[in-house]
PDB file of N, CA and C in Angstrom:
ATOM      1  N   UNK A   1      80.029 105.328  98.636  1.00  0.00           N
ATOM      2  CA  UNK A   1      81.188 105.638  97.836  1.00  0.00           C
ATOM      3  C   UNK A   1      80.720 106.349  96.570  1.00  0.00           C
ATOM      4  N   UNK A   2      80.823 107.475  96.266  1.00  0.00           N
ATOM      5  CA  UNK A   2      81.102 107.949  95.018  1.00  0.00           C
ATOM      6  C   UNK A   2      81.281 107.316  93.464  1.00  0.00           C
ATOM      7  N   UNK A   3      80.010 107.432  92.725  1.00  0.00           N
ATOM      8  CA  UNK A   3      80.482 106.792  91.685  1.00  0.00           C
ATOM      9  C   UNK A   3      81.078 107.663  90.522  1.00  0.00           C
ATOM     10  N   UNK A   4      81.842 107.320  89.507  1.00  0.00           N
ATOM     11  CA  UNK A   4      82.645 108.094  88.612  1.00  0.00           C
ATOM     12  C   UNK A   4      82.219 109.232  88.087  1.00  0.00           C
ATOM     13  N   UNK A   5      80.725 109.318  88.272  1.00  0.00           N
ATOM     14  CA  UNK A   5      80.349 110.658  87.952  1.00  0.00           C
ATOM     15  C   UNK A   5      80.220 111.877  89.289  1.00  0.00           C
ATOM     16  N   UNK A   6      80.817 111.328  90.593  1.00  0.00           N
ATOM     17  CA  UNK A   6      81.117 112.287  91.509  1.00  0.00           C
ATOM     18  C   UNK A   6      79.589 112.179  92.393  1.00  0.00           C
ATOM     19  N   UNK A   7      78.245 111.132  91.886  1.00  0.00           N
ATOM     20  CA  UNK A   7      77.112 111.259  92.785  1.00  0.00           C
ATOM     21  C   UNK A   7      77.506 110.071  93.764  1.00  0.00           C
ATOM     22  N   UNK A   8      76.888 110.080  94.628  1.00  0.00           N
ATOM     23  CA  UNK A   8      76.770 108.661  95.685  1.00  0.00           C
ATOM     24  C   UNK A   8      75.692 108.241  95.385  1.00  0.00           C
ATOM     25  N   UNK A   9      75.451 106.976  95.535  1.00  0.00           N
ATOM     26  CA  UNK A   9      74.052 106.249  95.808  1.00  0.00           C
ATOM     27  C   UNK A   9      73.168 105.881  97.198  1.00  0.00           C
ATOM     28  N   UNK A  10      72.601 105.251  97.126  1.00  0.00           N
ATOM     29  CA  UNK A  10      71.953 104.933  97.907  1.00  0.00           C
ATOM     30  C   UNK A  10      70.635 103.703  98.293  1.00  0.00           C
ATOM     31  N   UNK A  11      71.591 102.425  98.904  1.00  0.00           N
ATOM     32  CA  UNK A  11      71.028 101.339  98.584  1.00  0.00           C
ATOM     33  C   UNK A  11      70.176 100.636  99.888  1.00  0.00           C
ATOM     34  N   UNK A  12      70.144 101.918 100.286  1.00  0.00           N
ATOM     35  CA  UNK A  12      69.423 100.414 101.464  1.00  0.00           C
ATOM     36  C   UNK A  12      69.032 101.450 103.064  1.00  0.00           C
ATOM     37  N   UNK A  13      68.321 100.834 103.675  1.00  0.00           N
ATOM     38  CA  UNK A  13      68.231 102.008 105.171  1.00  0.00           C
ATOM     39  C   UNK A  13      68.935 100.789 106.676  1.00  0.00           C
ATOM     40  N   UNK A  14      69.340 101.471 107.588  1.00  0.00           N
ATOM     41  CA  UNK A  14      69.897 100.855 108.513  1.00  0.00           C
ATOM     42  C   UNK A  14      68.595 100.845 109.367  1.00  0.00           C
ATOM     43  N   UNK A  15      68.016  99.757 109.646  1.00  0.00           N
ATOM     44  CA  UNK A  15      66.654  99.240 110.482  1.00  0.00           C
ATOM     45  C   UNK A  15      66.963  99.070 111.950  1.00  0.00           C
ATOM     46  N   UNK A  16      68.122  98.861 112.392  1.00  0.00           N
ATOM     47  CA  UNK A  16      68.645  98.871 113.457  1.00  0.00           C
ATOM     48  C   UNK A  16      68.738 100.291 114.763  1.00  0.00           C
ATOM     49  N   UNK A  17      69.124 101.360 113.240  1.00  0.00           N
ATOM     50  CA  UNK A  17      68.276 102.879 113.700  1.00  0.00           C
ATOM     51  C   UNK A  17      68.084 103.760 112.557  1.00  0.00           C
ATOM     52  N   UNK A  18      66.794 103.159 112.462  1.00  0.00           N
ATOM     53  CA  UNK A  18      66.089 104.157 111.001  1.00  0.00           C
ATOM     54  C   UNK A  18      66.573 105.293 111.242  1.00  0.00           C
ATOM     55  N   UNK A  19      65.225 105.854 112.583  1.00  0.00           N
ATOM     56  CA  UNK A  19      65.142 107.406 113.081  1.00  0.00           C
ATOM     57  C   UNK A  19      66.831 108.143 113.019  1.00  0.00           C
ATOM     58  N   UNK A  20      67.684 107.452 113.708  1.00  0.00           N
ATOM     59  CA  UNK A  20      68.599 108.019 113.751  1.00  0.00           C
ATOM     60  C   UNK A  20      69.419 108.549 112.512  1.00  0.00           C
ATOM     61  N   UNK A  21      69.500 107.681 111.834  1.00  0.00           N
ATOM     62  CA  UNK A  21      69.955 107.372 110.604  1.00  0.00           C
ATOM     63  C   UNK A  21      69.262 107.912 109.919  1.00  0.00           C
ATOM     64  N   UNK A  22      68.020 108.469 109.806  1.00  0.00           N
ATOM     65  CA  UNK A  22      67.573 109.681 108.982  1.00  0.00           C
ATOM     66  C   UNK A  22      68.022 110.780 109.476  1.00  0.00           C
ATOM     67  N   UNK A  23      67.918 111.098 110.623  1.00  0.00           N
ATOM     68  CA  UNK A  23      68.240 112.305 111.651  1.00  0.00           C
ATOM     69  C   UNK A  23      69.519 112.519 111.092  1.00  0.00           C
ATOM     70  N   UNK A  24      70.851 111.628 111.058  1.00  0.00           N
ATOM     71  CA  UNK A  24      72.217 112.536 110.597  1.00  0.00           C
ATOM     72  C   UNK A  24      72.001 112.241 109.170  1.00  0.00           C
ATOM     73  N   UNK A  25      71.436 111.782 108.865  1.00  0.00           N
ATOM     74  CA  UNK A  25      71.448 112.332 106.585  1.00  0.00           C
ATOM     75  C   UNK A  25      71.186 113.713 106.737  1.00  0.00           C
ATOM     76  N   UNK A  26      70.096 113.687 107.545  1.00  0.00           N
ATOM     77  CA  UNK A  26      69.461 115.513 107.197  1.00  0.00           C
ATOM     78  C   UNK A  26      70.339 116.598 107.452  1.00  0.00           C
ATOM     79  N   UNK A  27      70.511 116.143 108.793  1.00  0.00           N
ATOM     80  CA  UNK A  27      71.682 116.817 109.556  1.00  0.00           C
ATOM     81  C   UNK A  27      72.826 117.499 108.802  1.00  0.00           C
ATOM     82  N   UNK A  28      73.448 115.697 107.964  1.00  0.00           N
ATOM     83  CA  UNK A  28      74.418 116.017 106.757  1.00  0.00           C
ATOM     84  C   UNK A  28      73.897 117.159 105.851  1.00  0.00           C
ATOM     85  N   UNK A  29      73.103 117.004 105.239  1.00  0.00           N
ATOM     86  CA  UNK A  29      72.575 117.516 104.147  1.00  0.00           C
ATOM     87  C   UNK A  29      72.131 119.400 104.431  1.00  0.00           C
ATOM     88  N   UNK A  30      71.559 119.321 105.414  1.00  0.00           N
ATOM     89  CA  UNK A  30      71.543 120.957 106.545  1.00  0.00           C
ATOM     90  C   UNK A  30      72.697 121.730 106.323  1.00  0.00           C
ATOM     91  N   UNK A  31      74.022 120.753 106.028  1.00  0.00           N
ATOM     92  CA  UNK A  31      75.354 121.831 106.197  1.00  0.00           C
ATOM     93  C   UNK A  31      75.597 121.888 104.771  1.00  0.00           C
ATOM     94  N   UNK A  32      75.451 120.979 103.962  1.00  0.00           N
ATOM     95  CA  UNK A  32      76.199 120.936 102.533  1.00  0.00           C
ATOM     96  C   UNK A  32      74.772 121.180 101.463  1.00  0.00           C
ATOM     97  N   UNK A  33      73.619 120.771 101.542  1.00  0.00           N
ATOM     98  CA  UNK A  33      72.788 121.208 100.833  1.00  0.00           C
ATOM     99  C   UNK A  33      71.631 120.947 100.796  1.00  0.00           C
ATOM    100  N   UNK A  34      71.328 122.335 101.644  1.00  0.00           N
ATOM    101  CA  UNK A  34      69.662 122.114 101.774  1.00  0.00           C
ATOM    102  C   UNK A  34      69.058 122.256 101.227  1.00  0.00           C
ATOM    103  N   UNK A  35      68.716 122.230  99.947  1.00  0.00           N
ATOM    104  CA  UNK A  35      67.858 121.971  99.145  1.00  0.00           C
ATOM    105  C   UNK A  35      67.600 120.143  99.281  1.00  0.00           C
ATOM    106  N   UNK A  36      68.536 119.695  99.265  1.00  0.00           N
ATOM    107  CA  UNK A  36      68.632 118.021  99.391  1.00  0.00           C
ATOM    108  C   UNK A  36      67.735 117.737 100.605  1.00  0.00           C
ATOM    109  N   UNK A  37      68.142 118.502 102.067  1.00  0.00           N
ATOM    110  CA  UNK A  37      67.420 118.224 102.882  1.00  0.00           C
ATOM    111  C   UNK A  37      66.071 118.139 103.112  1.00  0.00           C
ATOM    112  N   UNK A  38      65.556 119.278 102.329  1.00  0.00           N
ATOM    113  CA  UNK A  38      63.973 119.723 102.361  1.00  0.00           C
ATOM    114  C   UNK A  38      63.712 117.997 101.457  1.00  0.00           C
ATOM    115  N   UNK A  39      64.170 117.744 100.099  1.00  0.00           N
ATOM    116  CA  UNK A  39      64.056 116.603  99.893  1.00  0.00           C
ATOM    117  C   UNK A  39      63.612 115.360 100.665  1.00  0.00           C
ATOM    118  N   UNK A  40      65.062 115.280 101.790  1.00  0.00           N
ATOM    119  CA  UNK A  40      65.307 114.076 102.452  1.00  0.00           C
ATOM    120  C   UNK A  40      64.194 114.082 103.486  1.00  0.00           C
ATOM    121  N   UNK A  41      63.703 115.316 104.214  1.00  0.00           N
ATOM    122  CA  UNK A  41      62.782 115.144 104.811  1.00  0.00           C
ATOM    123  C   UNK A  41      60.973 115.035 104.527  1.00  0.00           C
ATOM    124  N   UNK A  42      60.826 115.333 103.110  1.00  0.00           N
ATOM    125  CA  UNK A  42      59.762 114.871 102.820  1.00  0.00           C
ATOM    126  C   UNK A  42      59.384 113.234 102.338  1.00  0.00           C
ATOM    127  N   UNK A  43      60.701 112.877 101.337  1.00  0.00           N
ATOM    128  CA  UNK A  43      60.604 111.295 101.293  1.00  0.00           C
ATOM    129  C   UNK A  43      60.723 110.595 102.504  1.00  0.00           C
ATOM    130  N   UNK A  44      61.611 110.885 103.737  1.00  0.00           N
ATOM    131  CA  UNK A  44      61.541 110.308 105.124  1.00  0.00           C
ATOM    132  C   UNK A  44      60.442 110.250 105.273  1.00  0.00           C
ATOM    133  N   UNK A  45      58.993 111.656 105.207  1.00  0.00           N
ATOM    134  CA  UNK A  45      58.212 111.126 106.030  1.00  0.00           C
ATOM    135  C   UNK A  45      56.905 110.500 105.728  1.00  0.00           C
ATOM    136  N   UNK A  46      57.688 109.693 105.125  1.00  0.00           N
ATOM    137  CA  UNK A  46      56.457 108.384 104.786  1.00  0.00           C
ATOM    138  C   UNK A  46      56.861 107.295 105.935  1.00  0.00           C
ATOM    139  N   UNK A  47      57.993 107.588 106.665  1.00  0.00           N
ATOM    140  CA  UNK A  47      58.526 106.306 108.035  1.00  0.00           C
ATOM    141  C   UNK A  47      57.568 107.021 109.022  1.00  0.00           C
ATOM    142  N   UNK A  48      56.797 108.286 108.950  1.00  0.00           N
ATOM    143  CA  UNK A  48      56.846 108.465 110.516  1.00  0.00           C
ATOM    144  C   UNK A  48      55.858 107.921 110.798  1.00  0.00           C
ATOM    145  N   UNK A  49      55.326 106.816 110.592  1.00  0.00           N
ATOM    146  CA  UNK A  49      53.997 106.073 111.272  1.00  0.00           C
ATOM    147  C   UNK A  49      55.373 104.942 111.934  1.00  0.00           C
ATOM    148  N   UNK A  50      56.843 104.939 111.790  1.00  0.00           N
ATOM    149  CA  UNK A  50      57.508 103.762 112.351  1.00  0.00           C
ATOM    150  C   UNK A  50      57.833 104.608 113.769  1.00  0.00           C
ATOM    151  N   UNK A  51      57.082 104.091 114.649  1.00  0.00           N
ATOM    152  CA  UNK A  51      56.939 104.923 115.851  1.00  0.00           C
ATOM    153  C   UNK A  51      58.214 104.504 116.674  1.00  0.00           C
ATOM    154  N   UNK A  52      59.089 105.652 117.211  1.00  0.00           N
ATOM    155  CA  UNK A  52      60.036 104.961 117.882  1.00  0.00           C
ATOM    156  C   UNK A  52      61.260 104.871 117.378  1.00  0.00           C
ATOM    157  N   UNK A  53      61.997 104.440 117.848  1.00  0.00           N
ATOM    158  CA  UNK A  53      63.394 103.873 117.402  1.00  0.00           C
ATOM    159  C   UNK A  53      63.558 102.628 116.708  1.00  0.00           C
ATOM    160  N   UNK A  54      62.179 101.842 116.706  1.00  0.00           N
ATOM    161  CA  UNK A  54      61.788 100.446 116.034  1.00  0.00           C
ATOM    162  C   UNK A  54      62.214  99.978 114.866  1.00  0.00           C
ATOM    163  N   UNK A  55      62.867 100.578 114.261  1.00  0.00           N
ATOM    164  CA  UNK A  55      62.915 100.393 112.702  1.00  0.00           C
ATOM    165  C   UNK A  55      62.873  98.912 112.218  1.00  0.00           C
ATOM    166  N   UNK A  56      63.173  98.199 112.982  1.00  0.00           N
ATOM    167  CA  UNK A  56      63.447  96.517 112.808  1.00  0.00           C
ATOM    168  C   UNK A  56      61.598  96.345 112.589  1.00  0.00           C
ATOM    169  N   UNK A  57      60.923  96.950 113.616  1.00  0.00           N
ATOM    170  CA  UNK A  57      59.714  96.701 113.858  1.00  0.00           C
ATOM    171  C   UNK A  57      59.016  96.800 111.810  1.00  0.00           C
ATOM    172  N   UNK A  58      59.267  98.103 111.870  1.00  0.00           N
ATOM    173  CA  UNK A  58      58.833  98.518 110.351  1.00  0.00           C
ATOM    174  C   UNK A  58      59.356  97.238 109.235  1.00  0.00           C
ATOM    175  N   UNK A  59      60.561  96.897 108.818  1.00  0.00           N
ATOM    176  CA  UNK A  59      61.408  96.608 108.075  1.00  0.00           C
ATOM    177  C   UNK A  59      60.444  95.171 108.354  1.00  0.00           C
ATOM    178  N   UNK A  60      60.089  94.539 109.605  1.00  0.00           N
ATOM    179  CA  UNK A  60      59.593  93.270 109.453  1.00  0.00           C
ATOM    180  C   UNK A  60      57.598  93.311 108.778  1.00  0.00           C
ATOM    181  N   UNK A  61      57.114  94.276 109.253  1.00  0.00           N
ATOM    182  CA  UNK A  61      55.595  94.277 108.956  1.00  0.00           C
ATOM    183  C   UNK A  61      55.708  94.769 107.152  1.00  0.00           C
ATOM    184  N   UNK A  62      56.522  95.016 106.819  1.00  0.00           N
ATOM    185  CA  UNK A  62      56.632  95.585 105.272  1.00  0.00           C
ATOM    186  C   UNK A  62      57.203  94.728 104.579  1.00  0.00           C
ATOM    187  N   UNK A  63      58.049  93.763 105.010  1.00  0.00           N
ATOM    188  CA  UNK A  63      58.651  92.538 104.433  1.00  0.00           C
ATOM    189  C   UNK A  63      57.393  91.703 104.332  1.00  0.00           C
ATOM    190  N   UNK A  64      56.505  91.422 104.911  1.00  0.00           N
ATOM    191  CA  UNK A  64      55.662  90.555 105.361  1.00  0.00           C
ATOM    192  C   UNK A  64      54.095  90.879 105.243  1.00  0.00           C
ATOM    193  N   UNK A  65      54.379  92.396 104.274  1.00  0.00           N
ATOM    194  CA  UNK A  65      52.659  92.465 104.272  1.00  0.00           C
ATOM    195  C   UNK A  65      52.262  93.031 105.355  1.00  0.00           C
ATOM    196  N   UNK A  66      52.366  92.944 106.088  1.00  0.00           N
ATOM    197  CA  UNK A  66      51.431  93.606 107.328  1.00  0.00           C
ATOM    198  C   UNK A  66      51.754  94.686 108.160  1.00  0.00           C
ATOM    199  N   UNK A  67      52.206  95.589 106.890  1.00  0.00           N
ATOM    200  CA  UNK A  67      52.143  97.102 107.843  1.00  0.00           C
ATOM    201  C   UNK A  67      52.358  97.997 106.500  1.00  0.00           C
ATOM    202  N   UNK A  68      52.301  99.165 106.696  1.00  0.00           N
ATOM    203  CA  UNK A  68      52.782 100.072 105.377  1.00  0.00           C
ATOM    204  C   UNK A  68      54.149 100.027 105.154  1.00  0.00           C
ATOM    205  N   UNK A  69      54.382 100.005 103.604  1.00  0.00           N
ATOM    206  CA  UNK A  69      56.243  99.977 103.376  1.00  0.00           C
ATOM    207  C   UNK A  69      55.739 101.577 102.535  1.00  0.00           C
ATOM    208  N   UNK A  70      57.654 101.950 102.657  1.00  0.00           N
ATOM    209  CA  UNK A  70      57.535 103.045 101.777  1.00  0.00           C
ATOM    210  C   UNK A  70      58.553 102.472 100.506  1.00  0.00           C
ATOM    211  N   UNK A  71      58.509 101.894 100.153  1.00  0.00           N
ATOM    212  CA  UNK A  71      59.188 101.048  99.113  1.00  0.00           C
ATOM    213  C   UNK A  71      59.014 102.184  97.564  1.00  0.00           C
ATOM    214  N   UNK A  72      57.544 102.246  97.409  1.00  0.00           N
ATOM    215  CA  UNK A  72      56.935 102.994  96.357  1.00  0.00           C
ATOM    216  C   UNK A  72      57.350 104.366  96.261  1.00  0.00           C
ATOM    217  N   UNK A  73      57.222 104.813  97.550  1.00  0.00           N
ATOM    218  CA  UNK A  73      57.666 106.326  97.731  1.00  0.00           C
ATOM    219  C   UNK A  73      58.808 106.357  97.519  1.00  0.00           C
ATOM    220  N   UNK A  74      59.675 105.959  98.375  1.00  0.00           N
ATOM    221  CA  UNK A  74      60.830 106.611  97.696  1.00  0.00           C
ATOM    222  C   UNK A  74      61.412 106.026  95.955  1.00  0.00           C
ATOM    223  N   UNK A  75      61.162 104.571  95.550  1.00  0.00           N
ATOM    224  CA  UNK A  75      61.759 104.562  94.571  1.00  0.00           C
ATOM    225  C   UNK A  75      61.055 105.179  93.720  1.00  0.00           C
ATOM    226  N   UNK A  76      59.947 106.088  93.909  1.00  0.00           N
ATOM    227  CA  UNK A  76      59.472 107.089  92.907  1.00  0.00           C
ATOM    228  C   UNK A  76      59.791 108.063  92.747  1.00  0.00           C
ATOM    229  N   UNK A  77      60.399 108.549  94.094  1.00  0.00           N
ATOM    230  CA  UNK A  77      60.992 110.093  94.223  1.00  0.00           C
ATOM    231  C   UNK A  77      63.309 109.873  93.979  1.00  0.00           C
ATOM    232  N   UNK A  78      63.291 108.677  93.533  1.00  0.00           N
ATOM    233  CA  UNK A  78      64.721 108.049  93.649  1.00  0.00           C
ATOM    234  C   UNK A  78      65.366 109.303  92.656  1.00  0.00           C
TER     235      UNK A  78
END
């Protein structure tokens, strides 16, 4: 939802289908502004070691220490 200054946010990733769910942001972003996209696809690809459609897989080894999170990356590039 749009906050009063007309930006959206962005709180969280759907683990259920990362891949996908990156795939139509970009997608989105391809028609309305690619400059955003070139963005969206360089902070994305700190997931692509989440091999697969797994995203649950990722979301649990990064909760837990035992896999790479991109936690850092993106809230640096936020």
């Amino acid at each position: 939802m749009p906050g009063r200054d007309g930006q959206a946010g962005f709180y969280g990733l759907d683990l259920y289908s990362l891949h996908r769910s990156m795939r139509e942001a970009v997608d989105y972003l391809d028609r309305v502004d690619p400059d955003a996209a070139c963005r969206a696809r360089a902070r994305y690809s700190c997931f692509d070691h989440a091999s697969g459609e797994d995203g649950q897989a990722y979301g649990y080894a990064a909760a837990f220490g035992a896999g790479k999170s991109c936690e850092t990356q993106v809230v640096e590039h936020a």
